[in-house]
PDB file of N, CA and C in Angstrom:
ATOM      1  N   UNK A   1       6.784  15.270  33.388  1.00  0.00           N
ATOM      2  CA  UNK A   1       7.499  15.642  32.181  1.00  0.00           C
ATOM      3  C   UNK A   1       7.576  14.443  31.242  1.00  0.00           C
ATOM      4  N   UNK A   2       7.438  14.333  29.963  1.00  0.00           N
ATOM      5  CA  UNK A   2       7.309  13.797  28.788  1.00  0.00           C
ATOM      6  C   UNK A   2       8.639  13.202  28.624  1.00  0.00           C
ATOM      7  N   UNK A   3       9.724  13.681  28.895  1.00  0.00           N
ATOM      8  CA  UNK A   3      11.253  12.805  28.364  1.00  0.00           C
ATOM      9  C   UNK A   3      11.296  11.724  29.654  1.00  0.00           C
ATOM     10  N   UNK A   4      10.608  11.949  30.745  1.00  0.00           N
ATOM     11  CA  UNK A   4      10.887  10.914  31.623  1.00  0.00           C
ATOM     12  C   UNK A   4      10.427   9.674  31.408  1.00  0.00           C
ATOM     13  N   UNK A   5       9.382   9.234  30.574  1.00  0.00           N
ATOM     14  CA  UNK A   5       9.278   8.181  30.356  1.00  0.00           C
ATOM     15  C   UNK A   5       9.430   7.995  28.715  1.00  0.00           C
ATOM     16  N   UNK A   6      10.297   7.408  28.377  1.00  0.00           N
ATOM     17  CA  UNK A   6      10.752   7.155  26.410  1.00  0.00           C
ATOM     18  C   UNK A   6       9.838   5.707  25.822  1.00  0.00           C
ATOM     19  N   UNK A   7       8.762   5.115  26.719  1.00  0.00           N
ATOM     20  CA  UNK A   7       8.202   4.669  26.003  1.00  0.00           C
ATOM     21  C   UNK A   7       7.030   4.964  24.442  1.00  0.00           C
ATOM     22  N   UNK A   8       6.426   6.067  24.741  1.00  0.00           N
ATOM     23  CA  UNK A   8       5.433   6.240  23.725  1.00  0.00           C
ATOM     24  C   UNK A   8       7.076   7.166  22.839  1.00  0.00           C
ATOM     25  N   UNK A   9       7.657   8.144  23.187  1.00  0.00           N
ATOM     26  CA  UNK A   9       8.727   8.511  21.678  1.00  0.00           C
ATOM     27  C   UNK A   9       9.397   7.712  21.670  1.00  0.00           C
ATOM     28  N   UNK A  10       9.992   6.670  22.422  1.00  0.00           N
ATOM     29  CA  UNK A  10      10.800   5.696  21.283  1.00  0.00           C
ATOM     30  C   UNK A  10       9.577   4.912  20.264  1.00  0.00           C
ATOM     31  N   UNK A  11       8.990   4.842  20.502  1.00  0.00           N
ATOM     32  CA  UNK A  11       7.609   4.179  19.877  1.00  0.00           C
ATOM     33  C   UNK A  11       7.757   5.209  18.291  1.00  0.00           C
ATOM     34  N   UNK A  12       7.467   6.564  18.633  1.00  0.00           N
ATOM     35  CA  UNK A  12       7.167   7.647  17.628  1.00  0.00           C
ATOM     36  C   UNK A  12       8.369   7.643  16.732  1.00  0.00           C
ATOM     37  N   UNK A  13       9.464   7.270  17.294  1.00  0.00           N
ATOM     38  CA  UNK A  13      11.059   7.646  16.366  1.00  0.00           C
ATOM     39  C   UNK A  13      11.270   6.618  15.526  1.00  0.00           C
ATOM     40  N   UNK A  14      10.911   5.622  16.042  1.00  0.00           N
ATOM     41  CA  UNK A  14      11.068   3.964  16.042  1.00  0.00           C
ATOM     42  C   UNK A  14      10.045   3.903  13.994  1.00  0.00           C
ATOM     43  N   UNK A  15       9.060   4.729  14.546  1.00  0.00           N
ATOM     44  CA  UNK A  15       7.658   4.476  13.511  1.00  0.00           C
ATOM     45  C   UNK A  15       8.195   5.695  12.321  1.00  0.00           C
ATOM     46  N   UNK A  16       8.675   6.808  12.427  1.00  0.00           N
ATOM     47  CA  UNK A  16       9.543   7.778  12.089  1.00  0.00           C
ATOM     48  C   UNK A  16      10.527   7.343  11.140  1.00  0.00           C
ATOM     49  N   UNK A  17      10.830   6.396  11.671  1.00  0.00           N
ATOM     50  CA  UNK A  17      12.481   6.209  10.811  1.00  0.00           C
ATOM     51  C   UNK A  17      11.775   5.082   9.792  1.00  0.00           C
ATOM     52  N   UNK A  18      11.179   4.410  10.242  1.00  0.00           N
ATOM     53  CA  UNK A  18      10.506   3.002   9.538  1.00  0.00           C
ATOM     54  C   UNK A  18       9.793   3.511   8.130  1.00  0.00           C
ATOM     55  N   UNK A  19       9.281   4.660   8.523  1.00  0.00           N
ATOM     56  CA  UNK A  19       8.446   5.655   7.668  1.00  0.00           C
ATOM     57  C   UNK A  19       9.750   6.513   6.391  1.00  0.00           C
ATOM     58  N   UNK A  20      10.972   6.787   6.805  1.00  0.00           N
ATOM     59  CA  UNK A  20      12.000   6.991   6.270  1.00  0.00           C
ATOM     60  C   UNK A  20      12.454   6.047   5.676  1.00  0.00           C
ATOM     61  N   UNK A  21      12.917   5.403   6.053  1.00  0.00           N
ATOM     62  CA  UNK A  21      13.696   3.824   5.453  1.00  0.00           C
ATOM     63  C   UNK A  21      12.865   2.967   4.556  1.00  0.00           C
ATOM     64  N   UNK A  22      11.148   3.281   4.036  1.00  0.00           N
ATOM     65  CA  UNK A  22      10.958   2.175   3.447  1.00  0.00           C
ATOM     66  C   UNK A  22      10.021   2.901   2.863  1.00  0.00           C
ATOM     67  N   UNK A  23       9.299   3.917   3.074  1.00  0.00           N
ATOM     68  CA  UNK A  23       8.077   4.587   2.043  1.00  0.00           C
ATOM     69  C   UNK A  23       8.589   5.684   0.843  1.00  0.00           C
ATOM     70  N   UNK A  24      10.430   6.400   1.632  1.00  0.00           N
ATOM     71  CA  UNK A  24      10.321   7.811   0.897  1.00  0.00           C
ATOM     72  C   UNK A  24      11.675   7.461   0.088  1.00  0.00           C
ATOM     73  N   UNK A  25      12.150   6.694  -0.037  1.00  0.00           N
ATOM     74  CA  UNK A  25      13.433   5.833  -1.024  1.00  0.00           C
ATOM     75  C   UNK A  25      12.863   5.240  -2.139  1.00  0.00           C
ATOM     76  N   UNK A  26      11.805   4.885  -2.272  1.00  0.00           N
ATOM     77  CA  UNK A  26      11.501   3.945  -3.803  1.00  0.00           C
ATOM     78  C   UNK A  26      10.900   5.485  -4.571  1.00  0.00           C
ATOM     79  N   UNK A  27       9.803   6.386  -3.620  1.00  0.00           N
ATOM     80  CA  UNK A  27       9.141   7.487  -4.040  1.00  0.00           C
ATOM     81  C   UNK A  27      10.603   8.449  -4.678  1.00  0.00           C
ATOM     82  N   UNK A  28      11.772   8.518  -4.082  1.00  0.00           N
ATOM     83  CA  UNK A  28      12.899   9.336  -4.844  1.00  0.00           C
ATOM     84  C   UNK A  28      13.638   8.932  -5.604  1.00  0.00           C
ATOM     85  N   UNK A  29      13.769   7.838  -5.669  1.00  0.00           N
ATOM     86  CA  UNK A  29      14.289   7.106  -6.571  1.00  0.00           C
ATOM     87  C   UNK A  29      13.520   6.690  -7.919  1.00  0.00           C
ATOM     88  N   UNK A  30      12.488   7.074  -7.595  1.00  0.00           N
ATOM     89  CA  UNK A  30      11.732   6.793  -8.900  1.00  0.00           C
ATOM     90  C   UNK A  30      11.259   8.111 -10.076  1.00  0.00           C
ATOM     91  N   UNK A  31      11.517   8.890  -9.154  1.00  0.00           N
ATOM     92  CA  UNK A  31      11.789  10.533  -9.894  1.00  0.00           C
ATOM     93  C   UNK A  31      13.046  10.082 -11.064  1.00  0.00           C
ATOM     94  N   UNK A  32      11.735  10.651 -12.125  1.00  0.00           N
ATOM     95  CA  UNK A  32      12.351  10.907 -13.656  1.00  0.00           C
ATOM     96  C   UNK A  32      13.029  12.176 -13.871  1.00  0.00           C
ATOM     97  N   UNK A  33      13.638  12.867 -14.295  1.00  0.00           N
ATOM     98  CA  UNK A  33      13.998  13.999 -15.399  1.00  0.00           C
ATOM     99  C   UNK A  33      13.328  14.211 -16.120  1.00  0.00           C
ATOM    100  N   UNK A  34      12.991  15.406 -16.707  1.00  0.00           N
ATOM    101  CA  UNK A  34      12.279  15.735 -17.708  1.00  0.00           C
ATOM    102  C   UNK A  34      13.333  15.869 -19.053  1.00  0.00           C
ATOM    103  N   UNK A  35      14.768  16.561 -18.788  1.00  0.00           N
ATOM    104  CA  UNK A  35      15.570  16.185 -19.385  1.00  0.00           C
ATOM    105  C   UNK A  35      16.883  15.428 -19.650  1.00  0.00           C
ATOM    106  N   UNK A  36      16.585  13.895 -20.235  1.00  0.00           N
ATOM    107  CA  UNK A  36      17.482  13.326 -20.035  1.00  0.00           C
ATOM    108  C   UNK A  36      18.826  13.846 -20.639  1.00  0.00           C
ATOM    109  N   UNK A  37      19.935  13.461 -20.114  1.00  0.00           N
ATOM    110  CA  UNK A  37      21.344  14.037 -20.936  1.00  0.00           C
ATOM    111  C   UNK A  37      21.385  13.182 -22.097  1.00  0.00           C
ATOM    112  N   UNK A  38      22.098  13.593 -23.134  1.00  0.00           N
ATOM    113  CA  UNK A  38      22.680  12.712 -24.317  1.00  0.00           C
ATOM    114  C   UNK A  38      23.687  12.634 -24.226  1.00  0.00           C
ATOM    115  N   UNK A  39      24.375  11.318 -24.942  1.00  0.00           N
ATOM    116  CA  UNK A  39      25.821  11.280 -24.855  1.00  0.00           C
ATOM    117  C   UNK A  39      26.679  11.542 -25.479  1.00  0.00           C
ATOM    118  N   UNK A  40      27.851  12.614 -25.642  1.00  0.00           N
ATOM    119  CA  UNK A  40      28.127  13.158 -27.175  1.00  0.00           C
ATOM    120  C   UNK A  40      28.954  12.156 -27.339  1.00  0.00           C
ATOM    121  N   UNK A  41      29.472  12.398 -28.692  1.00  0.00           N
ATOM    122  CA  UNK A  41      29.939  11.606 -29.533  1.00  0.00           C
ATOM    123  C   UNK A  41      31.709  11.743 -28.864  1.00  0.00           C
ATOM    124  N   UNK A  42      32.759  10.665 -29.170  1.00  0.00           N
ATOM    125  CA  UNK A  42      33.911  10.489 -28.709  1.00  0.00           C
ATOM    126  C   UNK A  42      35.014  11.607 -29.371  1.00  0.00           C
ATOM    127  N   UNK A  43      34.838  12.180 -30.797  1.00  0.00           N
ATOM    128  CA  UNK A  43      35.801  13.151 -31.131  1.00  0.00           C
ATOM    129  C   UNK A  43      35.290  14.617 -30.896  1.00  0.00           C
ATOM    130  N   UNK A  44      36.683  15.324 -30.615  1.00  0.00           N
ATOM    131  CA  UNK A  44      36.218  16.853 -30.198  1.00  0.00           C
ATOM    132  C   UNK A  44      36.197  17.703 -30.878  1.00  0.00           C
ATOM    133  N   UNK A  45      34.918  18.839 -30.980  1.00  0.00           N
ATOM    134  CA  UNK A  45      34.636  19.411 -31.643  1.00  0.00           C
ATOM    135  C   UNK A  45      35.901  20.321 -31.695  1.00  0.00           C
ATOM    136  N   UNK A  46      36.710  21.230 -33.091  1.00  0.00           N
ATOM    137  CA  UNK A  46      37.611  21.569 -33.425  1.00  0.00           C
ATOM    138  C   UNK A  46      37.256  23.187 -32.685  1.00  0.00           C
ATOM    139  N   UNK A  47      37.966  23.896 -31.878  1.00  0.00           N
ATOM    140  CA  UNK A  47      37.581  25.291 -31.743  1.00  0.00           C
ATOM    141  C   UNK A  47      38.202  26.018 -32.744  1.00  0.00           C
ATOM    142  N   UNK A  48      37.109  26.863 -32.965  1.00  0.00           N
ATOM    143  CA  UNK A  48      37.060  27.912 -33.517  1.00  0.00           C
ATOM    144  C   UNK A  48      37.884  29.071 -33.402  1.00  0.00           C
ATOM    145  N   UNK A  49      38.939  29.687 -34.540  1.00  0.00           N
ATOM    146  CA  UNK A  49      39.878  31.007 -33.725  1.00  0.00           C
ATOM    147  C   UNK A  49      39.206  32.028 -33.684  1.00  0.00           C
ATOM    148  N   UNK A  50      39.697  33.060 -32.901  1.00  0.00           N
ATOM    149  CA  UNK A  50      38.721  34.167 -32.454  1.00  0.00           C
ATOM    150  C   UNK A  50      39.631  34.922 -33.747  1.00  0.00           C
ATOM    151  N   UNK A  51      38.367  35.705 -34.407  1.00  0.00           N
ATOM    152  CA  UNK A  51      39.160  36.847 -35.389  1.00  0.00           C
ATOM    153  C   UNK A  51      38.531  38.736 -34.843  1.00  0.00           C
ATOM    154  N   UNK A  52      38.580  38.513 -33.254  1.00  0.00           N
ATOM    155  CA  UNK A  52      38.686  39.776 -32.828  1.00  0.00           C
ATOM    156  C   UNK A  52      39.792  40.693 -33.046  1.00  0.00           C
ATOM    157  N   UNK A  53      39.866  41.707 -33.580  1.00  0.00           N
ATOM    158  CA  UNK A  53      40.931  43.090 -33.588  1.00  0.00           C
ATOM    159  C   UNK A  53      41.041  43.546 -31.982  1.00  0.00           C
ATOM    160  N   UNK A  54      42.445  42.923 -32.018  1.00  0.00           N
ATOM    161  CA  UNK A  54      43.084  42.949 -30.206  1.00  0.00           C
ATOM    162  C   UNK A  54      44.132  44.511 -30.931  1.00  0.00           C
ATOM    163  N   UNK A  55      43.509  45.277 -30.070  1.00  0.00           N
ATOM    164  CA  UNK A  55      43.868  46.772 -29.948  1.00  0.00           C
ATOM    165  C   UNK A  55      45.118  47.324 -29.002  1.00  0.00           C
TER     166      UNK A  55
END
């Protein structure tokens, strides 16, 4: 049986995580947006009153 000896998968987990920790962090982190946000401006826009006929 294969779990009885953990030399070759600690080997595989070992190479696994190494493969996690250092190839797929710069690759997600470097993902752009297509749309960046803007920043609105500091005063708030005034709302508007509703001139619905409340029945």
């Amino acid at each position: 049986m294969p779990q009885l000896n953990p030399a070759p998968w600690f080997a595989i987990f070992v190479f696994t995580w190494l493969v996690f920790l250092t190839v797929i962090p710069p690759k997600v982190m470097a993902h752009t947006f297509n749309n960046e946000p803007t920043t609105m401006g500091a005063e708030k826009a005034a709302p508007e009153p509703w001139n619905w006929p409340w029945y």
